[in-house]
N, C-alpha and C. Protein backbone atom coordinates (compact mmCIF):
# COMPACT_ATOMS: atom_id res chain seq x y z
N UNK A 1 213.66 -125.22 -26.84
CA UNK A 1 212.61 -126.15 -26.50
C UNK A 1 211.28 -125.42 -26.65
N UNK A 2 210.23 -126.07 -27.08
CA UNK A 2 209.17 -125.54 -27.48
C UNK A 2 208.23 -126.26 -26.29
N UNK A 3 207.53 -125.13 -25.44
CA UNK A 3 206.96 -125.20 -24.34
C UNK A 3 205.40 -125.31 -24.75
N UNK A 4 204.39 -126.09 -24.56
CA UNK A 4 202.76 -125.91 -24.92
C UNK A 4 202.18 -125.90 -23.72
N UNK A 5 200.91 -125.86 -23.94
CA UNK A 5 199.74 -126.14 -22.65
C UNK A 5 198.56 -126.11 -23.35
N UNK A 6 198.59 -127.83 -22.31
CA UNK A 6 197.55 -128.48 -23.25
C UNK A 6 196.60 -129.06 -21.72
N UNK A 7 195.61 -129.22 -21.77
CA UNK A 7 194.30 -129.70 -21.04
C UNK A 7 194.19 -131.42 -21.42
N UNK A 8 193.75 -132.30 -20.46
CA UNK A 8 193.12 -133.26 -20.73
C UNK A 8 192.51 -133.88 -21.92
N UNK A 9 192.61 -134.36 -22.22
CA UNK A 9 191.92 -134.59 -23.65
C UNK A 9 192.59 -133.86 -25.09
N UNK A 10 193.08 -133.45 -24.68
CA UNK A 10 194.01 -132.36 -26.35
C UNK A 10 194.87 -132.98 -26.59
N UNK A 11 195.32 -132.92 -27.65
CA UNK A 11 196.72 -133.51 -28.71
C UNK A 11 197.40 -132.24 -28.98
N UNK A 12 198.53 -133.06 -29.20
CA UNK A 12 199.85 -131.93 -30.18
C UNK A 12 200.11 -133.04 -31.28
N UNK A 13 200.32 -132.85 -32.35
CA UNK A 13 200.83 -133.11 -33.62
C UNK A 13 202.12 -133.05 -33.74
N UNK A 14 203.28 -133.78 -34.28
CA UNK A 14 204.55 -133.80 -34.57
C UNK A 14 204.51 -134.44 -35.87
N UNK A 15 204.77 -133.47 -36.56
CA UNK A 15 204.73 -133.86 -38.01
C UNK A 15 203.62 -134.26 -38.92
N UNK A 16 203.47 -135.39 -39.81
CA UNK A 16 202.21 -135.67 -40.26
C UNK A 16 201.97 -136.97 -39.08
N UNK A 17 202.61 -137.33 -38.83
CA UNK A 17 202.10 -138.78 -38.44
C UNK A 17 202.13 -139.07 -37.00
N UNK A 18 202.49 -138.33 -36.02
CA UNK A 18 203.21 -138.97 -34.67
C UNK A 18 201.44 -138.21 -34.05
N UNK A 19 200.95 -138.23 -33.01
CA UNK A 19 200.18 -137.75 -32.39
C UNK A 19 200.42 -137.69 -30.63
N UNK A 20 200.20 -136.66 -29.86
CA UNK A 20 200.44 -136.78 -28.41
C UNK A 20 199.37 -136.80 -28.05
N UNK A 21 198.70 -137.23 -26.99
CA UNK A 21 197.68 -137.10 -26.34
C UNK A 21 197.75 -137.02 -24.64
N UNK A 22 197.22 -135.72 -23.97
CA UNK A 22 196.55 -135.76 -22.59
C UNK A 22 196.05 -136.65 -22.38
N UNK A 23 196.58 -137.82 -21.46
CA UNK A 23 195.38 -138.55 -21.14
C UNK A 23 194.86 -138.43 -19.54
N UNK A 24 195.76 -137.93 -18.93
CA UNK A 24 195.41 -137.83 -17.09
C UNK A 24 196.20 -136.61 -16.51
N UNK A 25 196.46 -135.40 -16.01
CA UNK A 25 196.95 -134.72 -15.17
C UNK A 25 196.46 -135.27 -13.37
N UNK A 26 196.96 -135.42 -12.33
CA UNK A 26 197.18 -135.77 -11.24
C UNK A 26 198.19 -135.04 -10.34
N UNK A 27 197.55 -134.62 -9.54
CA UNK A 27 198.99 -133.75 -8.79
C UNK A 27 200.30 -133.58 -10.30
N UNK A 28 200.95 -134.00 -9.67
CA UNK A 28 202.16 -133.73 -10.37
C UNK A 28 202.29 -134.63 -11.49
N UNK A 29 202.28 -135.08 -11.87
CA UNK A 29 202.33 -136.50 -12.72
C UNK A 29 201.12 -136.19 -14.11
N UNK A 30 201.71 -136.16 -15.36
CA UNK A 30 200.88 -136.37 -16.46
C UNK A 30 200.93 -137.84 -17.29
N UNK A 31 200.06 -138.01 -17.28
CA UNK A 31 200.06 -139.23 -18.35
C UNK A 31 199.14 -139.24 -19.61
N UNK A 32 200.63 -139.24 -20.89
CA UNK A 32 200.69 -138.91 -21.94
C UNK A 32 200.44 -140.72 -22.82
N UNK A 33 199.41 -140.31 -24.30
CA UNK A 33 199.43 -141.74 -24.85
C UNK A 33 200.12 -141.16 -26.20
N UNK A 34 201.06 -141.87 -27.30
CA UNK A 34 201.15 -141.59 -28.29
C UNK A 34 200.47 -142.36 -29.26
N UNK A 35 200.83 -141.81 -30.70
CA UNK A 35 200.33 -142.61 -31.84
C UNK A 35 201.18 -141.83 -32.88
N UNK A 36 201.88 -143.32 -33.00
CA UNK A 36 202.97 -143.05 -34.24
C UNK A 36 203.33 -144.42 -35.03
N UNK A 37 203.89 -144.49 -36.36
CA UNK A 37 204.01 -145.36 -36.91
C UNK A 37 205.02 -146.50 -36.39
N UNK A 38 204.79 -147.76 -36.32
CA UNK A 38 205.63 -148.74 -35.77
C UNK A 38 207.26 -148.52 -36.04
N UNK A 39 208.11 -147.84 -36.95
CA UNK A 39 209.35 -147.87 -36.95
C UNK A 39 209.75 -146.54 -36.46
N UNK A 40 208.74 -145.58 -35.37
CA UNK A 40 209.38 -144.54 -34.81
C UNK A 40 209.50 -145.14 -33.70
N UNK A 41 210.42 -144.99 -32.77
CA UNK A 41 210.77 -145.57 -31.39
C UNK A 41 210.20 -144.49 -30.52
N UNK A 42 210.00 -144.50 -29.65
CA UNK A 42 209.17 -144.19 -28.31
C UNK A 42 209.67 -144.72 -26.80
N UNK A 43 210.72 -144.06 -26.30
CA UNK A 43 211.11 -144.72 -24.75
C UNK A 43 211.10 -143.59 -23.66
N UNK A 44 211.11 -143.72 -22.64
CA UNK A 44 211.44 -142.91 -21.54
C UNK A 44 212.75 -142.56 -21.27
N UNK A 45 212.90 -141.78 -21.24
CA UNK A 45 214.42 -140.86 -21.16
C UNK A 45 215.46 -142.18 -20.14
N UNK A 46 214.95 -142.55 -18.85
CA UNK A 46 216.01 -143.42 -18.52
C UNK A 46 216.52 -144.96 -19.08
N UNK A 47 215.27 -145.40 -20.09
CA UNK A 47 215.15 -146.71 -20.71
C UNK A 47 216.36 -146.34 -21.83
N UNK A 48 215.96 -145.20 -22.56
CA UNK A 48 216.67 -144.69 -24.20
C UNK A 48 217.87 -144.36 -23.44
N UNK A 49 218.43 -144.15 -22.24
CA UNK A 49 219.84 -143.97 -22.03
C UNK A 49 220.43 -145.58 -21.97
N UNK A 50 219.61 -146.38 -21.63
CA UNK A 50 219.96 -147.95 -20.97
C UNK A 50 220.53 -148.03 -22.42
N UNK A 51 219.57 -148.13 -23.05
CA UNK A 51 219.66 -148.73 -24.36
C UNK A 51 221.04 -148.21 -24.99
N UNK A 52 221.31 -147.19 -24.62
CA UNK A 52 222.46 -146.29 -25.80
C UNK A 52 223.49 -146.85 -25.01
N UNK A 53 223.68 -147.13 -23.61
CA UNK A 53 225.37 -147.21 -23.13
C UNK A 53 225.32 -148.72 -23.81
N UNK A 54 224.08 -149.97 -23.64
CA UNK A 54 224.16 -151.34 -24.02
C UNK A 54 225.08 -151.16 -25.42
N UNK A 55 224.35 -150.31 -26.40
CA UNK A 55 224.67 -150.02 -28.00
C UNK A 55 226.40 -149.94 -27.84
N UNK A 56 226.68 -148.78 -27.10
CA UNK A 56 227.99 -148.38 -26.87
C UNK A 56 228.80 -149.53 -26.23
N UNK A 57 228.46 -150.23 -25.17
CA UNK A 57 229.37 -151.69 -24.89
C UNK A 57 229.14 -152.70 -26.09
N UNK A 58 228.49 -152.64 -26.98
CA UNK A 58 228.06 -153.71 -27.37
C UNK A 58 229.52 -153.84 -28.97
N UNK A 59 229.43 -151.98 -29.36
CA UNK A 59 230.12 -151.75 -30.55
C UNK A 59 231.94 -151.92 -30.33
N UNK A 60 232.12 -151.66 -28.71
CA UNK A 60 233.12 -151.82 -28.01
C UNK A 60 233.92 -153.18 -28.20
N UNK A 61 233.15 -154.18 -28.50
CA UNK A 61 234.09 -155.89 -29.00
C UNK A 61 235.17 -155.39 -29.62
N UNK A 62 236.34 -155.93 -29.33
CA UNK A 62 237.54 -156.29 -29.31
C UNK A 62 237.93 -157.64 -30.63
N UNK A 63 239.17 -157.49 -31.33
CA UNK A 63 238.99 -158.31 -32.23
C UNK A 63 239.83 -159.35 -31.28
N UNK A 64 240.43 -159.69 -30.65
CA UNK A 64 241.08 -160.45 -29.21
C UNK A 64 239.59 -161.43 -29.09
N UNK A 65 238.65 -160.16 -28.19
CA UNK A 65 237.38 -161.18 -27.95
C UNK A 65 236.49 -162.04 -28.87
N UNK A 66 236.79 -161.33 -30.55
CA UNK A 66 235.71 -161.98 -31.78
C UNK A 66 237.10 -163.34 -31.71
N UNK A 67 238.12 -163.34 -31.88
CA UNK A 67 239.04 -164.83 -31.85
C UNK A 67 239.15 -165.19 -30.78
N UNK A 68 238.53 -165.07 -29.89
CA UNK A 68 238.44 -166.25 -28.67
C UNK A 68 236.83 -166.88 -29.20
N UNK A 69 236.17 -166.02 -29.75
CA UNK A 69 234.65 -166.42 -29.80
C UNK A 69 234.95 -167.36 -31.17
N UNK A 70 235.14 -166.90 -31.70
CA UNK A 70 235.28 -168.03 -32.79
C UNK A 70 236.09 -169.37 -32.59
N UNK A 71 236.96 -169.69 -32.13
CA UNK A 71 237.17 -171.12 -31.15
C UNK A 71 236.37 -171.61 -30.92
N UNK A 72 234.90 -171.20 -30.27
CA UNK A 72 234.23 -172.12 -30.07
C UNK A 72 232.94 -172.51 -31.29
N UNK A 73 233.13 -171.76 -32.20
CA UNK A 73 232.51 -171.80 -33.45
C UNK A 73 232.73 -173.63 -34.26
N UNK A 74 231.31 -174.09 -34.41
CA UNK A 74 231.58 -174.99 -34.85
C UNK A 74 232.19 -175.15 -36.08
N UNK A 75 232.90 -175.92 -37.08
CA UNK A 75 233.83 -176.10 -38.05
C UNK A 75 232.55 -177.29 -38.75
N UNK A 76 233.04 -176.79 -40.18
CA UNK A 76 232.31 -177.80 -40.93
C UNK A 76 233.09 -179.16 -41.16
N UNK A 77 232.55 -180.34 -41.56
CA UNK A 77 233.38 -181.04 -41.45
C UNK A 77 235.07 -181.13 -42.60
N UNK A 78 234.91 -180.50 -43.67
CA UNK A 78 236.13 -180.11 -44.82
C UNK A 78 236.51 -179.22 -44.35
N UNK A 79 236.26 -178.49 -43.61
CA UNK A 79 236.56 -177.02 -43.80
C UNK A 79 238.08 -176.89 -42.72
N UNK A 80 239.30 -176.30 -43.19
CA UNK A 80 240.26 -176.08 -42.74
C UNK A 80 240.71 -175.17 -41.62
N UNK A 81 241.59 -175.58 -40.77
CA UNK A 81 241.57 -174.78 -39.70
C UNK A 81 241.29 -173.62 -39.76
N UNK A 82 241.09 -172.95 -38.97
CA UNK A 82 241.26 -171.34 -39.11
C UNK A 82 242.69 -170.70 -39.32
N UNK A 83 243.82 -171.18 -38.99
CA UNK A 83 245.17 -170.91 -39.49
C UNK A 83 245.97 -171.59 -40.13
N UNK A 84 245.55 -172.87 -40.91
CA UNK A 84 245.44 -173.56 -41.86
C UNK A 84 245.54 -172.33 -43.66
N UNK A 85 246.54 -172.54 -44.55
CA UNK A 85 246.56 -171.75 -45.09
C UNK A 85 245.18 -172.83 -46.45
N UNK A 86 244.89 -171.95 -46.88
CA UNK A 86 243.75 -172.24 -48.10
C UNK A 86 244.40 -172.41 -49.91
N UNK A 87 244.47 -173.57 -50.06
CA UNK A 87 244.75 -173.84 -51.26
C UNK A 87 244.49 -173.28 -52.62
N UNK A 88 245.59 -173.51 -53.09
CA UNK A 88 245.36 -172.31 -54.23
C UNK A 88 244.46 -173.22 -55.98
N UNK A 89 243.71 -172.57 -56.02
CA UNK A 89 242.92 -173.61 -57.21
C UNK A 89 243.16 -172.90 -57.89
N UNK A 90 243.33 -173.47 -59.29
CA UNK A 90 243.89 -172.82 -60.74
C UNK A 90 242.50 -172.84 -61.76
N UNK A 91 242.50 -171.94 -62.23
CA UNK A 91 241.30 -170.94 -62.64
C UNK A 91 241.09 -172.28 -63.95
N UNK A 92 239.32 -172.70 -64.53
CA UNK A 92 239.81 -172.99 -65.57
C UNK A 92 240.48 -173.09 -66.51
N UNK A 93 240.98 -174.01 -67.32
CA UNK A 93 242.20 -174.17 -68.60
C UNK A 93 243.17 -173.48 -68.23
N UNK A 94 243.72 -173.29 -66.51
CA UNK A 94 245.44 -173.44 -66.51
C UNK A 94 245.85 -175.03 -65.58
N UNK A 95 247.21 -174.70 -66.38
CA UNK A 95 247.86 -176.43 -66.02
C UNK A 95 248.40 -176.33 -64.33
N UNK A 96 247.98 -177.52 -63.74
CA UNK A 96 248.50 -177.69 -62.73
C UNK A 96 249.81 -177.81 -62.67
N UNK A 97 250.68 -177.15 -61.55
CA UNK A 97 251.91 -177.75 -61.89
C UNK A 97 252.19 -179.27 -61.46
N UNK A 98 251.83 -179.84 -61.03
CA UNK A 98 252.06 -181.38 -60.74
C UNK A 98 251.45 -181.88 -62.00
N UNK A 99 252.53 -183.26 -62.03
CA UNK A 99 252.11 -184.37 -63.60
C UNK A 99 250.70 -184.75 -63.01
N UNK A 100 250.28 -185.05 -64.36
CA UNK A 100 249.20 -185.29 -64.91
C UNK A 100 249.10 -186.93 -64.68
N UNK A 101 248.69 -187.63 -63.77
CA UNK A 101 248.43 -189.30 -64.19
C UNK A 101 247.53 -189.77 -64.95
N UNK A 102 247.87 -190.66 -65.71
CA UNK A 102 246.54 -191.34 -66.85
C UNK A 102 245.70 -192.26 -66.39
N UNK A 103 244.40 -191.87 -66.47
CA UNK A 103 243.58 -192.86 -65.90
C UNK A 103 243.43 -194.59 -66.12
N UNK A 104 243.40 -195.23 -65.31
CA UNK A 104 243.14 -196.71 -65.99
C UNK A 104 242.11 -197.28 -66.16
């Protein structure tokens, strides 16, 4: 870990783009502003843990729970059950096997 000391008003640099800034020392308590580009994330150590166990329950779904969830998935109106087997269509210019009726 790379330790600094910095005064009120001073920055540290992280890289080209991220910036730290002193903005208040108070007894114990510093308050820091950043400036970094919108797709670097920025959280407080207990928020960025929230976030990671949510991530971790979230990747945790069960394929049990995705087929109960889909039950309640609306169905188009053609569209065949979900365990309904799917008909087999024959690729242009091959013959069906069922006769052919002539139109009238």
């Amino acid at each position: 870990m790379l330790t600094l000391t910095r005064s009120v008003g001073e920055t540290i640099r992280i890289g080209d783009d991220i910036e730290v800034h002193v903005v208040e020392v108070r007894g114990g308590t510093v308050r820091l502003g950043f400036k970094a580009p919108r797709e670097v994330t920025i959280h407080r150590e207990e928020v960025y843990r929230q976030i990671a166990e949510a991530n971790l329950l979230a990747a945790q779904v069960t394929a049990d729970t995705l087929g109960a969830l889909a039950a309640f998935a609306p169905q188009a109106p053609d569209a065949p059950a979900p365990d309904a087997p799917t008909p087999r269509v024959p690729p242009a210019g091959e013959r069906s096997a069922s006769p052919e009726v002539p139109a009238r």
